[in-house]
PDB file of N, CA and C in Angstrom:
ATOM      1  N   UNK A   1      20.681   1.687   1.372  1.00  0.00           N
ATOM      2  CA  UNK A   1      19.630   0.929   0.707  1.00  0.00           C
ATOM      3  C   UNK A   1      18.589   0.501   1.738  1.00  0.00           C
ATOM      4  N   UNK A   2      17.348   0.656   1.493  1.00  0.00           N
ATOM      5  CA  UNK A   2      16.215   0.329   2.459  1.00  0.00           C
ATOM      6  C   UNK A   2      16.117  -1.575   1.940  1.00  0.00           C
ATOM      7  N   UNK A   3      16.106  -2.064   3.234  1.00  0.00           N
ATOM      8  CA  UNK A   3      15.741  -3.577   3.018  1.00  0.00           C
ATOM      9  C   UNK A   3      14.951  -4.362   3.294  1.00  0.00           C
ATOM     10  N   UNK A   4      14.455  -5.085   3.362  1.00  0.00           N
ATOM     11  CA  UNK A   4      13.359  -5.750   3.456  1.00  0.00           C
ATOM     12  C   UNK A   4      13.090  -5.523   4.975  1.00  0.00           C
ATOM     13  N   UNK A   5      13.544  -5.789   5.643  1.00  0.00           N
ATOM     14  CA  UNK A   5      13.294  -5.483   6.737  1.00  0.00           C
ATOM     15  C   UNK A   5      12.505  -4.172   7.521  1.00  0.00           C
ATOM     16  N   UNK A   6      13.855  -3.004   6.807  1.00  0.00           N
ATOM     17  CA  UNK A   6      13.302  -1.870   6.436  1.00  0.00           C
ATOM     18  C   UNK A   6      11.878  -1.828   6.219  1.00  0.00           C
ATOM     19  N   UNK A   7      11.594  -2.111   5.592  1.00  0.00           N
ATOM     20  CA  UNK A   7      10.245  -1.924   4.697  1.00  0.00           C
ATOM     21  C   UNK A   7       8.994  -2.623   5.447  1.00  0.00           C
ATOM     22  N   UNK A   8       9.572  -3.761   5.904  1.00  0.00           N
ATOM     23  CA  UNK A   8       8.673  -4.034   6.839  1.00  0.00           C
ATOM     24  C   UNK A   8       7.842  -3.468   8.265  1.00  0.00           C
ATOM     25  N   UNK A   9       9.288  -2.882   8.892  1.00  0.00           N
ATOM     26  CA  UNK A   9       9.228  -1.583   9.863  1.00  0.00           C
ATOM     27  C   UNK A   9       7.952  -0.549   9.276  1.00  0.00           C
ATOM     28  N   UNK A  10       8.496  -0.212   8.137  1.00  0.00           N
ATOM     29  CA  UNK A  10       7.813   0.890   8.170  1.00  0.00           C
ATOM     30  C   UNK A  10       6.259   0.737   7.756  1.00  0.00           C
ATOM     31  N   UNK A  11       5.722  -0.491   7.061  1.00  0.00           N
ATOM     32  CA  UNK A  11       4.803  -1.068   7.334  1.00  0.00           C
ATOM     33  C   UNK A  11       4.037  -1.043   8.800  1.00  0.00           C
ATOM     34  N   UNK A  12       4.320  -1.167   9.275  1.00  0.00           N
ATOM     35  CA  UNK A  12       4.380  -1.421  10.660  1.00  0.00           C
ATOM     36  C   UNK A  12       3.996  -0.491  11.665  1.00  0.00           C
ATOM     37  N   UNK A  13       4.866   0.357  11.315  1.00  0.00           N
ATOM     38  CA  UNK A  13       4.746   1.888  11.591  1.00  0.00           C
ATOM     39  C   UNK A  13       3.218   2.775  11.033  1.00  0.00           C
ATOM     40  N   UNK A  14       3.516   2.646   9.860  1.00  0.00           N
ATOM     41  CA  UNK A  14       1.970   2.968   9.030  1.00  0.00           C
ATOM     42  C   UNK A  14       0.800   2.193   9.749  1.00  0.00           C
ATOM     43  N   UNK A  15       0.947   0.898   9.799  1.00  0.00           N
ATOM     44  CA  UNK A  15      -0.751   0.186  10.606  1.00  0.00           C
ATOM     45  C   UNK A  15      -0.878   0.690  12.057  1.00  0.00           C
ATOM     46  N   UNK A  16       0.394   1.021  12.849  1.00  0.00           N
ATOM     47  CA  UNK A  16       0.406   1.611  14.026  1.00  0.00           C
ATOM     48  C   UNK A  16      -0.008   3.338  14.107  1.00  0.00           C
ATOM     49  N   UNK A  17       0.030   3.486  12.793  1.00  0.00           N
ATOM     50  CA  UNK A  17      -0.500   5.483  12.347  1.00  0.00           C
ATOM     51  C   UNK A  17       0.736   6.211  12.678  1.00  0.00           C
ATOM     52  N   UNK A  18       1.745   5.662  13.127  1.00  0.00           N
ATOM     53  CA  UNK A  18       3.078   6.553  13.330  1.00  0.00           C
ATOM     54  C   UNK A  18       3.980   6.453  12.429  1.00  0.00           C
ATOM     55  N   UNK A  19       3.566   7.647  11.336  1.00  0.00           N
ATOM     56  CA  UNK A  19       3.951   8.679  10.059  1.00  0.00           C
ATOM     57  C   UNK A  19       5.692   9.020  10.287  1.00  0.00           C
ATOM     58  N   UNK A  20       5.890   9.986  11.329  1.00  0.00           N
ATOM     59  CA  UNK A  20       6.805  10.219  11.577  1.00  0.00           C
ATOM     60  C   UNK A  20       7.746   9.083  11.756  1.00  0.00           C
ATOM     61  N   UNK A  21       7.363   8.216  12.216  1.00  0.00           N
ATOM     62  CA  UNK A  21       8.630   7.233  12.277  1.00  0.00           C
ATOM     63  C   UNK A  21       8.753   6.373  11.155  1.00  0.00           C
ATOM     64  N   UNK A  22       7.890   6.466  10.371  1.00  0.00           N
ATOM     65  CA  UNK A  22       7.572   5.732   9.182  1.00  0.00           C
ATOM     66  C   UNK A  22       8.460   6.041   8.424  1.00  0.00           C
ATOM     67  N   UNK A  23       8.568   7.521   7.990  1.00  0.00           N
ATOM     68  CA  UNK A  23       9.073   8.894   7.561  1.00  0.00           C
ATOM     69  C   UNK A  23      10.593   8.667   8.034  1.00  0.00           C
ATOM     70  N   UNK A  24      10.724   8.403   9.433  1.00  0.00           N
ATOM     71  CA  UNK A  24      12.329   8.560   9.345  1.00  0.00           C
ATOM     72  C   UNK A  24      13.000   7.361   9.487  1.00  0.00           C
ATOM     73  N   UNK A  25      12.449   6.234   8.877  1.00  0.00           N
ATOM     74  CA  UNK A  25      13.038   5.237   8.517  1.00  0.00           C
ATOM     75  C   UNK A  25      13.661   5.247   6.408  1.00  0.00           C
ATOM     76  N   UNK A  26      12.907   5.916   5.838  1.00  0.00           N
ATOM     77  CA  UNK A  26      13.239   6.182   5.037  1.00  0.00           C
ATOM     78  C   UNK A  26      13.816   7.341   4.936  1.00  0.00           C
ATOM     79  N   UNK A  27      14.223   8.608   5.916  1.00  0.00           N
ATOM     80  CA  UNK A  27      15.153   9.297   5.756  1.00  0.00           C
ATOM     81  C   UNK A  27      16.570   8.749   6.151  1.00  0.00           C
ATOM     82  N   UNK A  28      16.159   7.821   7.327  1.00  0.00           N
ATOM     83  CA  UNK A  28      17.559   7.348   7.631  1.00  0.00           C
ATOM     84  C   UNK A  28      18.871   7.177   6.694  1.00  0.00           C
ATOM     85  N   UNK A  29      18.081   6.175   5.689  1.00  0.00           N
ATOM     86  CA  UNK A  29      18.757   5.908   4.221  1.00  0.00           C
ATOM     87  C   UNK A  29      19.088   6.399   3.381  1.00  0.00           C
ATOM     88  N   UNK A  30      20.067   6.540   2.883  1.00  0.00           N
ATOM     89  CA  UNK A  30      20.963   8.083   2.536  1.00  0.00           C
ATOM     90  C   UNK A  30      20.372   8.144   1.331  1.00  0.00           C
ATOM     91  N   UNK A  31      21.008   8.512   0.154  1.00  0.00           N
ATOM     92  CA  UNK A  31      20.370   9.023  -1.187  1.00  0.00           C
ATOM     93  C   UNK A  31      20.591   7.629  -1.806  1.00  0.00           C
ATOM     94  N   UNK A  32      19.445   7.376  -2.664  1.00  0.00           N
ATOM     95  CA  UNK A  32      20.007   5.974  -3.449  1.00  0.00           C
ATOM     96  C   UNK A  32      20.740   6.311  -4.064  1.00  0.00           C
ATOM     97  N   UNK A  33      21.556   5.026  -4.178  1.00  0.00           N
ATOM     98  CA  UNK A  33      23.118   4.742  -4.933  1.00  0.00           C
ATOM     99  C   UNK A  33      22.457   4.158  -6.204  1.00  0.00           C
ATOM    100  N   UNK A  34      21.448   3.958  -6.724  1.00  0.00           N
ATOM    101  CA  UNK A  34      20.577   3.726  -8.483  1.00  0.00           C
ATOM    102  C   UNK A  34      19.834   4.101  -8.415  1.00  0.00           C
ATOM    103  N   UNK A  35      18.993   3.889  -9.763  1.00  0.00           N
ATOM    104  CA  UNK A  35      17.640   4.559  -9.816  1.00  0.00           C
ATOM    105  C   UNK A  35      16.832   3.414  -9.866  1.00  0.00           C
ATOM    106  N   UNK A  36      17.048   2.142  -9.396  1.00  0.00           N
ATOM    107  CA  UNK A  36      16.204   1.178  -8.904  1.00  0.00           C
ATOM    108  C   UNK A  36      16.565   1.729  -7.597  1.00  0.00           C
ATOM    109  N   UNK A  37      16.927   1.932  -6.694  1.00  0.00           N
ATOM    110  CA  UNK A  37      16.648   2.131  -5.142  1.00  0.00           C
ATOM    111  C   UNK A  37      16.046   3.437  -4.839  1.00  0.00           C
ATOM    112  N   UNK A  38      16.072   4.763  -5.808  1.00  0.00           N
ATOM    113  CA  UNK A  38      15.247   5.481  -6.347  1.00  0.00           C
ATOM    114  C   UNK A  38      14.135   5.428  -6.627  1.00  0.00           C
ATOM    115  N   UNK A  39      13.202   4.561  -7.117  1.00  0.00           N
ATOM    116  CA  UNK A  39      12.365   4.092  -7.105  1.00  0.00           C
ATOM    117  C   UNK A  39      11.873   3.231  -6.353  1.00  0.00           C
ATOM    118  N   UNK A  40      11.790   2.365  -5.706  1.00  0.00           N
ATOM    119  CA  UNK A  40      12.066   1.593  -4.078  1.00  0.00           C
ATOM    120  C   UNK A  40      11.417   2.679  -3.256  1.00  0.00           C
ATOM    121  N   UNK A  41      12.464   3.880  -3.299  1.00  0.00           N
ATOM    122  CA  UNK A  41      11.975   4.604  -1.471  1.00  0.00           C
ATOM    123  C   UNK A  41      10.385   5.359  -2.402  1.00  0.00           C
ATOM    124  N   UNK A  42      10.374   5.744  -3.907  1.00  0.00           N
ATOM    125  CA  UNK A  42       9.742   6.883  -4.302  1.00  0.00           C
ATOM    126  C   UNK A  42       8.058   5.679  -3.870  1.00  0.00           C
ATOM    127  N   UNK A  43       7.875   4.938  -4.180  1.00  0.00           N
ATOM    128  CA  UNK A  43       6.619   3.870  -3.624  1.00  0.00           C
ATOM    129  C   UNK A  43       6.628   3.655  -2.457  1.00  0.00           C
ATOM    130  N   UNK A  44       7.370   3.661  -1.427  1.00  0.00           N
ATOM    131  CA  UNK A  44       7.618   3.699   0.234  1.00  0.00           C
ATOM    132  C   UNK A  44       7.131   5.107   0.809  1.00  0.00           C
ATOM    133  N   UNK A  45       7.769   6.778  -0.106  1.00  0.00           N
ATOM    134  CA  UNK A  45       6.823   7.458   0.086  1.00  0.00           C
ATOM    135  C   UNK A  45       5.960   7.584   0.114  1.00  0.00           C
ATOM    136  N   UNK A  46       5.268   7.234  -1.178  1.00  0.00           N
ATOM    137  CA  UNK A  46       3.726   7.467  -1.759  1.00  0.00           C
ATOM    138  C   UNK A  46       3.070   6.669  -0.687  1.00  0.00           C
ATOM    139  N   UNK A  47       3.425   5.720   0.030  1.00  0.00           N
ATOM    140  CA  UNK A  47       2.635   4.684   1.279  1.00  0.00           C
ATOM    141  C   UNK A  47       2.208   5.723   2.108  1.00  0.00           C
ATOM    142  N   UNK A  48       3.687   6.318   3.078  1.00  0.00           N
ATOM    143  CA  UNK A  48       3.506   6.953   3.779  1.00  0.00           C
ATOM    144  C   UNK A  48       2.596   8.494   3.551  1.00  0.00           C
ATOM    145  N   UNK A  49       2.620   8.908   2.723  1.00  0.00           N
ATOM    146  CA  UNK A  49       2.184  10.486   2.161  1.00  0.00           C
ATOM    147  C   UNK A  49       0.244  10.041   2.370  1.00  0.00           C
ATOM    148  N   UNK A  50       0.363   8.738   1.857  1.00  0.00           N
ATOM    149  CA  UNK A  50      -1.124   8.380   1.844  1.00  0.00           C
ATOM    150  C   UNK A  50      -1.972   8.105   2.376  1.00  0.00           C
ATOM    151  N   UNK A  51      -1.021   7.566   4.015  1.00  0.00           N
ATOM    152  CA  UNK A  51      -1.762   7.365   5.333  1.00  0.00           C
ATOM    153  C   UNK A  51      -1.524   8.950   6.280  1.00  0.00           C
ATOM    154  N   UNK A  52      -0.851  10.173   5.772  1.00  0.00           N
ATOM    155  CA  UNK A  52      -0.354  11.042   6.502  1.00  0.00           C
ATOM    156  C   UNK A  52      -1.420  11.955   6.096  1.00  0.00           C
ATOM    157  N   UNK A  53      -1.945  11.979   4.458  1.00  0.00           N
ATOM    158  CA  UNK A  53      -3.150  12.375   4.055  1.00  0.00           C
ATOM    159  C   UNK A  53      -4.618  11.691   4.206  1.00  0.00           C
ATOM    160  N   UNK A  54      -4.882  10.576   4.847  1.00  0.00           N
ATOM    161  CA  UNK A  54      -5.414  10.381   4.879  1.00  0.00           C
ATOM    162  C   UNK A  54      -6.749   9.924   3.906  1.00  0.00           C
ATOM    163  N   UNK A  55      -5.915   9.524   2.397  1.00  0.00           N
ATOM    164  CA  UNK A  55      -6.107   8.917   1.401  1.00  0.00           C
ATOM    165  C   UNK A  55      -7.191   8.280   0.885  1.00  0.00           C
ATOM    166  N   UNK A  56      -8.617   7.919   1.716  1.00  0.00           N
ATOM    167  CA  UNK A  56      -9.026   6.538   1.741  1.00  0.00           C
ATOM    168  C   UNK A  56      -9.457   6.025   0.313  1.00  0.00           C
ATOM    169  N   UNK A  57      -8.868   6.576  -0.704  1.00  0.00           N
ATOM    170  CA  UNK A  57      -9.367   6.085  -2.467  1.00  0.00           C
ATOM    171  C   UNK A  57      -7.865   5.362  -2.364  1.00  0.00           C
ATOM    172  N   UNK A  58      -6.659   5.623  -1.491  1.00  0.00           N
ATOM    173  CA  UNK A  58      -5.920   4.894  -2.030  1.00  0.00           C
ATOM    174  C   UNK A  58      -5.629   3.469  -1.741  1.00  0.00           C
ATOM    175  N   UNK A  59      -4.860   2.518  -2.732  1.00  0.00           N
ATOM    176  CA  UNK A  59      -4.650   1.036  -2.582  1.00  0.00           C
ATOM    177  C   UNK A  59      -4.162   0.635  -0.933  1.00  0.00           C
ATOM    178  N   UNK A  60      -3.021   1.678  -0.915  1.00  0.00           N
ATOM    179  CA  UNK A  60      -2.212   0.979   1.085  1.00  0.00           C
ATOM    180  C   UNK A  60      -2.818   1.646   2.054  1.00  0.00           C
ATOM    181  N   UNK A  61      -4.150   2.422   1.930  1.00  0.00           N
ATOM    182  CA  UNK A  61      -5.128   2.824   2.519  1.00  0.00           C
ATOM    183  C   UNK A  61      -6.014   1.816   2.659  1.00  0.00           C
ATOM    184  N   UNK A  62      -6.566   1.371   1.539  1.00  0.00           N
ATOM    185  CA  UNK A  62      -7.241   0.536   1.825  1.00  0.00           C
ATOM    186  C   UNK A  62      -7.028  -1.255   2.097  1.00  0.00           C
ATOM    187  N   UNK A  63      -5.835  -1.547   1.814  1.00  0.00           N
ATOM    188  CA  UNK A  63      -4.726  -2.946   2.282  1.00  0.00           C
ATOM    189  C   UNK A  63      -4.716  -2.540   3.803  1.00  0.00           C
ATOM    190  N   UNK A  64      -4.152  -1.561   4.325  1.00  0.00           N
ATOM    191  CA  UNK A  64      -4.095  -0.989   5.838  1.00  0.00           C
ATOM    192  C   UNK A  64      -5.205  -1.208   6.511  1.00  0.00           C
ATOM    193  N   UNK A  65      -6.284  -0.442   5.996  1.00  0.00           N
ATOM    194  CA  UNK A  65      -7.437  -0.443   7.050  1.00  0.00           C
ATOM    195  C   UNK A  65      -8.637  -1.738   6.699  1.00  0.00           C
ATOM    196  N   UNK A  66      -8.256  -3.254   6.459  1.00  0.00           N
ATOM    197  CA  UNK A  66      -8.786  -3.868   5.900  1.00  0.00           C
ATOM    198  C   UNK A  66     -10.006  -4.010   4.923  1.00  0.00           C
ATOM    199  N   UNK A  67      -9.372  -3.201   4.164  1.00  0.00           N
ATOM    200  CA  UNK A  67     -11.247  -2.556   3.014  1.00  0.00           C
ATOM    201  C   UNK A  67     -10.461  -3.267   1.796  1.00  0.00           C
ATOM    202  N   UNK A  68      -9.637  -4.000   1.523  1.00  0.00           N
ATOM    203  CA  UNK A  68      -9.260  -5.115   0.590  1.00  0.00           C
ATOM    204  C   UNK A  68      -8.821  -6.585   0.857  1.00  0.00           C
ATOM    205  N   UNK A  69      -9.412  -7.720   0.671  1.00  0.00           N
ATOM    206  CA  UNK A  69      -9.191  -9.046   1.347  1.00  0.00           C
ATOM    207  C   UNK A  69      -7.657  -9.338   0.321  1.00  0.00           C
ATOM    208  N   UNK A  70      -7.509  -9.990   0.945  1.00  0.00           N
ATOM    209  CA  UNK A  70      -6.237 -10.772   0.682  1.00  0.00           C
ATOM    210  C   UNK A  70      -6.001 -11.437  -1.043  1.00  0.00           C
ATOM    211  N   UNK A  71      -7.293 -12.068  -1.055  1.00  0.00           N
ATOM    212  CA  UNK A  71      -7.424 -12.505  -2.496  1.00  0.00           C
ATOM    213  C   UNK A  71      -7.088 -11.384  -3.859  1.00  0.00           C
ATOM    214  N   UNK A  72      -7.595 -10.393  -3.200  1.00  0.00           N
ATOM    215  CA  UNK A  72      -7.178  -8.872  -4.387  1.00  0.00           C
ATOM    216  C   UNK A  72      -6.216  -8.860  -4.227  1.00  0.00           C
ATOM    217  N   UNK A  73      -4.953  -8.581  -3.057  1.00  0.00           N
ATOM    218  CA  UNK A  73      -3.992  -8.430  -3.235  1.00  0.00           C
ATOM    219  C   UNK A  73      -3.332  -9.163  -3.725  1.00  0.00           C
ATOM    220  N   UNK A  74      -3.553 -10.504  -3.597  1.00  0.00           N
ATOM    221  CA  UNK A  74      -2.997 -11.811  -4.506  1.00  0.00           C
ATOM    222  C   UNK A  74      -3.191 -11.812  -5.844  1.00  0.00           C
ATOM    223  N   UNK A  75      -4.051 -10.459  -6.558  1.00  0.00           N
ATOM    224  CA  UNK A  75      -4.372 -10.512  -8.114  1.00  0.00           C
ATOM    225  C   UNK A  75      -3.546  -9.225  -8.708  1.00  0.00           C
ATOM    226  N   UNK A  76      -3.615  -8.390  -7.616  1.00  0.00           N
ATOM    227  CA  UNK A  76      -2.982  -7.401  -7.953  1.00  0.00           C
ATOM    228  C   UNK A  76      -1.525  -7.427  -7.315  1.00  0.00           C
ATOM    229  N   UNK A  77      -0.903  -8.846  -6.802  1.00  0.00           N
ATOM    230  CA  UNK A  77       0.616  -8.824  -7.102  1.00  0.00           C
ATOM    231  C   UNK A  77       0.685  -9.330  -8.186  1.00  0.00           C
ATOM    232  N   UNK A  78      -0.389 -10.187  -9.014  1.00  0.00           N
ATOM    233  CA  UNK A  78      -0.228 -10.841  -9.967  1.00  0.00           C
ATOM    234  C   UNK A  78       0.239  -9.830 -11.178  1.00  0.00           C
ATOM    235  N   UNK A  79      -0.495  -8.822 -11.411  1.00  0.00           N
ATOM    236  CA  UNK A  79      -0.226  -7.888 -11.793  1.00  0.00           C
ATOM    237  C   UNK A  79       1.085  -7.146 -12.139  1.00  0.00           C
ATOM    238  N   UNK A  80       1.653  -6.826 -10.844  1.00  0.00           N
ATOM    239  CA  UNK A  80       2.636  -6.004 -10.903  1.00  0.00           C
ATOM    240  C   UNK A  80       4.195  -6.747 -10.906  1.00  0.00           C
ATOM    241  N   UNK A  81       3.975  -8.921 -10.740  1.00  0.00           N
ATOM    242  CA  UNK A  81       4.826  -9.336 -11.340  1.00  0.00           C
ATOM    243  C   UNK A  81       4.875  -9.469 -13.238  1.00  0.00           C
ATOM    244  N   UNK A  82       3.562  -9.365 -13.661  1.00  0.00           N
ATOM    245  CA  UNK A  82       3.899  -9.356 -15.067  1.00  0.00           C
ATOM    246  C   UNK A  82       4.216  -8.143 -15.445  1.00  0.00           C
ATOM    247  N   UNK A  83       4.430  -7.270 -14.982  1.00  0.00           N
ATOM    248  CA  UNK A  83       4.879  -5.770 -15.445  1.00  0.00           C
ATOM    249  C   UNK A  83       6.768  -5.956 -15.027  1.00  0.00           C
ATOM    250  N   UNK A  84       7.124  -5.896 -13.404  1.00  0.00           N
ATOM    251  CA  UNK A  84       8.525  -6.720 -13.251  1.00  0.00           C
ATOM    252  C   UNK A  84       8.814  -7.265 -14.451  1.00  0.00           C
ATOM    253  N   UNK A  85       8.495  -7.918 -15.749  1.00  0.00           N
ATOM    254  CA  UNK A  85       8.656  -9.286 -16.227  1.00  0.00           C
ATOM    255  C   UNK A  85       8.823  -8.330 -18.157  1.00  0.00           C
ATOM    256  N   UNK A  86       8.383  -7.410 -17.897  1.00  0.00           N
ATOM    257  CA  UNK A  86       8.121  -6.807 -18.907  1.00  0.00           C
ATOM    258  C   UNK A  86       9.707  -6.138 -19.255  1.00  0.00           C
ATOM    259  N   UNK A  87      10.382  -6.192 -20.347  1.00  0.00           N
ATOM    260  CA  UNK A  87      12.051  -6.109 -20.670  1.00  0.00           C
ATOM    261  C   UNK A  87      12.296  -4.454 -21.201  1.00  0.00           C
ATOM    262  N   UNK A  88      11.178  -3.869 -21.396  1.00  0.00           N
ATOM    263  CA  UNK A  88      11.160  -2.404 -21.806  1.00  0.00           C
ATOM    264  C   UNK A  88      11.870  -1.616 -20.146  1.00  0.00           C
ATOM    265  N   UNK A  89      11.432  -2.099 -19.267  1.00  0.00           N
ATOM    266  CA  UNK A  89      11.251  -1.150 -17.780  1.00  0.00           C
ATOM    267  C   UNK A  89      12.099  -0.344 -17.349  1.00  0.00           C
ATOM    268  N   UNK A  90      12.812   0.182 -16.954  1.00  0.00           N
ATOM    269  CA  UNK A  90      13.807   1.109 -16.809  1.00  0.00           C
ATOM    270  C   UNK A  90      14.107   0.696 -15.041  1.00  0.00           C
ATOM    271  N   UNK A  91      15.352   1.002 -14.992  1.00  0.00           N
ATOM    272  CA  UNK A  91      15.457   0.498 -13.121  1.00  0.00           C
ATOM    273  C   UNK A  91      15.091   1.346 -12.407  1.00  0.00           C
ATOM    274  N   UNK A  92      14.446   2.776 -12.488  1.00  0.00           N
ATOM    275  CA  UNK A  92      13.595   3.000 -11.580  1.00  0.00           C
ATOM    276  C   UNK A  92      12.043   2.481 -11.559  1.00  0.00           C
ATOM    277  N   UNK A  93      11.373   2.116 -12.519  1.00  0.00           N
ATOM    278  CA  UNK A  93      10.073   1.736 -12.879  1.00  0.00           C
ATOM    279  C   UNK A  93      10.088   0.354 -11.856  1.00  0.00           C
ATOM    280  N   UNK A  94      11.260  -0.413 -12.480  1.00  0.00           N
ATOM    281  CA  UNK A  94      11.446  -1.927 -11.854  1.00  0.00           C
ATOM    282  C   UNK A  94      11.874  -1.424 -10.303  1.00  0.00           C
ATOM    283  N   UNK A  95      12.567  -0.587  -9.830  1.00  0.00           N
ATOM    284  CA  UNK A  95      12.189  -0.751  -8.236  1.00  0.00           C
ATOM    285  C   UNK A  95      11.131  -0.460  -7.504  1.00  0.00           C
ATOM    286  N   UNK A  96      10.532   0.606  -8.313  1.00  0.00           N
ATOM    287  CA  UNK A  96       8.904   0.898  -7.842  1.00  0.00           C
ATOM    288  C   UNK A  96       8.007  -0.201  -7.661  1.00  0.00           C
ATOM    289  N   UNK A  97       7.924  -0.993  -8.705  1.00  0.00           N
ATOM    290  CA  UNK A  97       7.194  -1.990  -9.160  1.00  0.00           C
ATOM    291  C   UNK A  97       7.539  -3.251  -7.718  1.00  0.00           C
ATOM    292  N   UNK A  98       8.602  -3.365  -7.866  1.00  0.00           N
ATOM    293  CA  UNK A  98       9.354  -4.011  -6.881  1.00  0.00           C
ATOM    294  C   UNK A  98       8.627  -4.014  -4.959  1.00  0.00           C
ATOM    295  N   UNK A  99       8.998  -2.564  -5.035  1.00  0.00           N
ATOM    296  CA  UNK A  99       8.180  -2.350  -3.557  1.00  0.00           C
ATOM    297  C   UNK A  99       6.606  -2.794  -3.279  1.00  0.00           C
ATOM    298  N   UNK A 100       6.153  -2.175  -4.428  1.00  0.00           N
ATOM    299  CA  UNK A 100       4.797  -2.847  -4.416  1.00  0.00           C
ATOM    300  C   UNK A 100       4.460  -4.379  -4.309  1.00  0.00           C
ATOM    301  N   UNK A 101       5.188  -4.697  -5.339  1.00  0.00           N
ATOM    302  CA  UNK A 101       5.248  -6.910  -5.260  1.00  0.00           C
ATOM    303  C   UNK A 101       5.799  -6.947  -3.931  1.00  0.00           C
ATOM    304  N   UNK A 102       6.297  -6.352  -2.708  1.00  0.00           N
ATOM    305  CA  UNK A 102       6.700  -6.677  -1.937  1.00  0.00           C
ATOM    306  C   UNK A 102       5.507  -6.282  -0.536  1.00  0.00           C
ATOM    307  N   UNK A 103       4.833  -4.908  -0.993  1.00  0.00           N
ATOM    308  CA  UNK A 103       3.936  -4.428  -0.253  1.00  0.00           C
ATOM    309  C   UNK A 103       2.757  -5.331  -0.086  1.00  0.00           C
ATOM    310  N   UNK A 104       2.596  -5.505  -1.238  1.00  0.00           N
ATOM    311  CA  UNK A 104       1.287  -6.761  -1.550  1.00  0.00           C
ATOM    312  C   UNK A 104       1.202  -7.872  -1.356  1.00  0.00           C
ATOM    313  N   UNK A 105       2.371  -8.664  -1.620  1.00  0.00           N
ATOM    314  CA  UNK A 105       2.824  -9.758  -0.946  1.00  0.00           C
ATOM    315  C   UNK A 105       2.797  -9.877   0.801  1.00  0.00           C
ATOM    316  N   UNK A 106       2.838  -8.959   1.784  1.00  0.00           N
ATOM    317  CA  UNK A 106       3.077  -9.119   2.220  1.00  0.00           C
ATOM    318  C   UNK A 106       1.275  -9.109   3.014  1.00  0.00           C
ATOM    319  N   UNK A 107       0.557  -7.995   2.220  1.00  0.00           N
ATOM    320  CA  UNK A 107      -0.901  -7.885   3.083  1.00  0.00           C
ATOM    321  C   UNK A 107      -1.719  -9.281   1.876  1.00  0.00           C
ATOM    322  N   UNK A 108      -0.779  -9.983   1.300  1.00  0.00           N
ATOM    323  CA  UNK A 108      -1.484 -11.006   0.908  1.00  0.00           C
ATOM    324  C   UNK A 108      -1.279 -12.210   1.453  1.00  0.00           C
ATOM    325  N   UNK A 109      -0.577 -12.208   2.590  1.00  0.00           N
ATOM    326  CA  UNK A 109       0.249 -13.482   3.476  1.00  0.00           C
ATOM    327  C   UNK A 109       1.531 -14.266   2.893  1.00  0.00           C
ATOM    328  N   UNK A 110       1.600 -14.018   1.876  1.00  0.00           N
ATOM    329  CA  UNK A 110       2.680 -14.571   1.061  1.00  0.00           C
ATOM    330  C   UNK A 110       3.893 -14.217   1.246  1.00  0.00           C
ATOM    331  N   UNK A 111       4.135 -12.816   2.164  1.00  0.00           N
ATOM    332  CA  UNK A 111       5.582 -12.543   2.478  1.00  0.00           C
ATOM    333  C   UNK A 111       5.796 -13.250   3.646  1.00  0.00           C
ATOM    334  N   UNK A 112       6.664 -13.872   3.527  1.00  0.00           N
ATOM    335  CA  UNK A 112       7.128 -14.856   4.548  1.00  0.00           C
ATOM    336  C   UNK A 112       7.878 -14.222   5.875  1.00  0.00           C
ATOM    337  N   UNK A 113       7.871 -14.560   6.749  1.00  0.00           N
ATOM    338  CA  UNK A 113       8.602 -13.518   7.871  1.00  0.00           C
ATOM    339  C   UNK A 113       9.108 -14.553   8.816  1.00  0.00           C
ATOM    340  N   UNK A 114      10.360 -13.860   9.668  1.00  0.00           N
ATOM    341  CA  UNK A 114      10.478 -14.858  10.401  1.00  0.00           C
ATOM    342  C   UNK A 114      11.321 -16.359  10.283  1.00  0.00           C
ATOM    343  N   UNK A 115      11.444 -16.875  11.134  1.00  0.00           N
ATOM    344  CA  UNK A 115      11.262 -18.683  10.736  1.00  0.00           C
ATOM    345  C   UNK A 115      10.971 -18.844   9.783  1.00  0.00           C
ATOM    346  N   UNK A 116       9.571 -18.588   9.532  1.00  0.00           N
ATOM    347  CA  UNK A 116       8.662 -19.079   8.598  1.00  0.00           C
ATOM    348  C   UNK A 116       9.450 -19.197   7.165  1.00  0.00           C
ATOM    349  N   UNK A 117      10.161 -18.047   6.738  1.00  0.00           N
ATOM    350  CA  UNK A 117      11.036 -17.758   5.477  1.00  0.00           C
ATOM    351  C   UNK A 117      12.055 -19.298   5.067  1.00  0.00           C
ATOM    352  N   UNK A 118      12.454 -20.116   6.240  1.00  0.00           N
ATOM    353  CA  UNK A 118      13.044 -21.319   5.956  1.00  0.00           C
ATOM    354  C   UNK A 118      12.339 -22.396   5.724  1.00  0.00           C
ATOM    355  N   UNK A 119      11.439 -22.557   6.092  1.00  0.00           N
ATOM    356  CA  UNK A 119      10.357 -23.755   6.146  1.00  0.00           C
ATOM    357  C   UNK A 119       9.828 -24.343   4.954  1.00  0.00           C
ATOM    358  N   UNK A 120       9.614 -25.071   4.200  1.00  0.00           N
ATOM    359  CA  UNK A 120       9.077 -25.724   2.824  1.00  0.00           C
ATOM    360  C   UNK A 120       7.424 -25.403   3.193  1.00  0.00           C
TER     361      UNK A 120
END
């Protein structure tokens, strides 16, 4: 299972432009064991595929290379928690969805890191 942490790495990796390691942080992780963690890595690809193509119409193209402020991403997690929230979803939809509230959250300052994660 890729974990938060995970995910953060490979974040990381992507703003640093190193694809390949981006890439084998999510190969590391064996085959998902659901089709919520199935969905999880399938939005962790699409990140990476998008900075490897060089994307610039796409969303973590443009969160990456600061061509979206923070406030959008704060509307468009808004977004993709009322979809989370929605009881139709299937558990791959909801882990997709998932990565993203987590992607966005995080270029919206709201993912907490660190220390910081204990603090009121």
């Amino acid at each position: 299972m890729i974990t938060e942490l995970d995910t953060i790495k490979l974040i990381r990796f992507l703003e640093q432009g190193e694809t390949n390691k981006a890439s084998d942080i999510l190969s590391a992780s064996h085959t998902p064991a659901s089709p919520y963690e199935e969905g999880y890595k399938k939005a962790l690809y699409g990140l990476v595929a998008s900075i490897e193509n060089n994307e610039r119409d796409s969303l973590f193209y443009k969160l990456l290379h600061n061509e979206m402020d923070a406030g959008a991403a704060k509307i468009l997690r808004s977004n993709v928690q009322g979809r989370l929230e929605q009881t139709f979803r299937d558990p791959s939809s909801l882990g997709y969805e998932h990565a993203w509230e987590f992607v966005l959250s995080y270029f919206s300052g709201e993912q907490k890191m660190g220390l910081d994660k204990y603090q009121n």
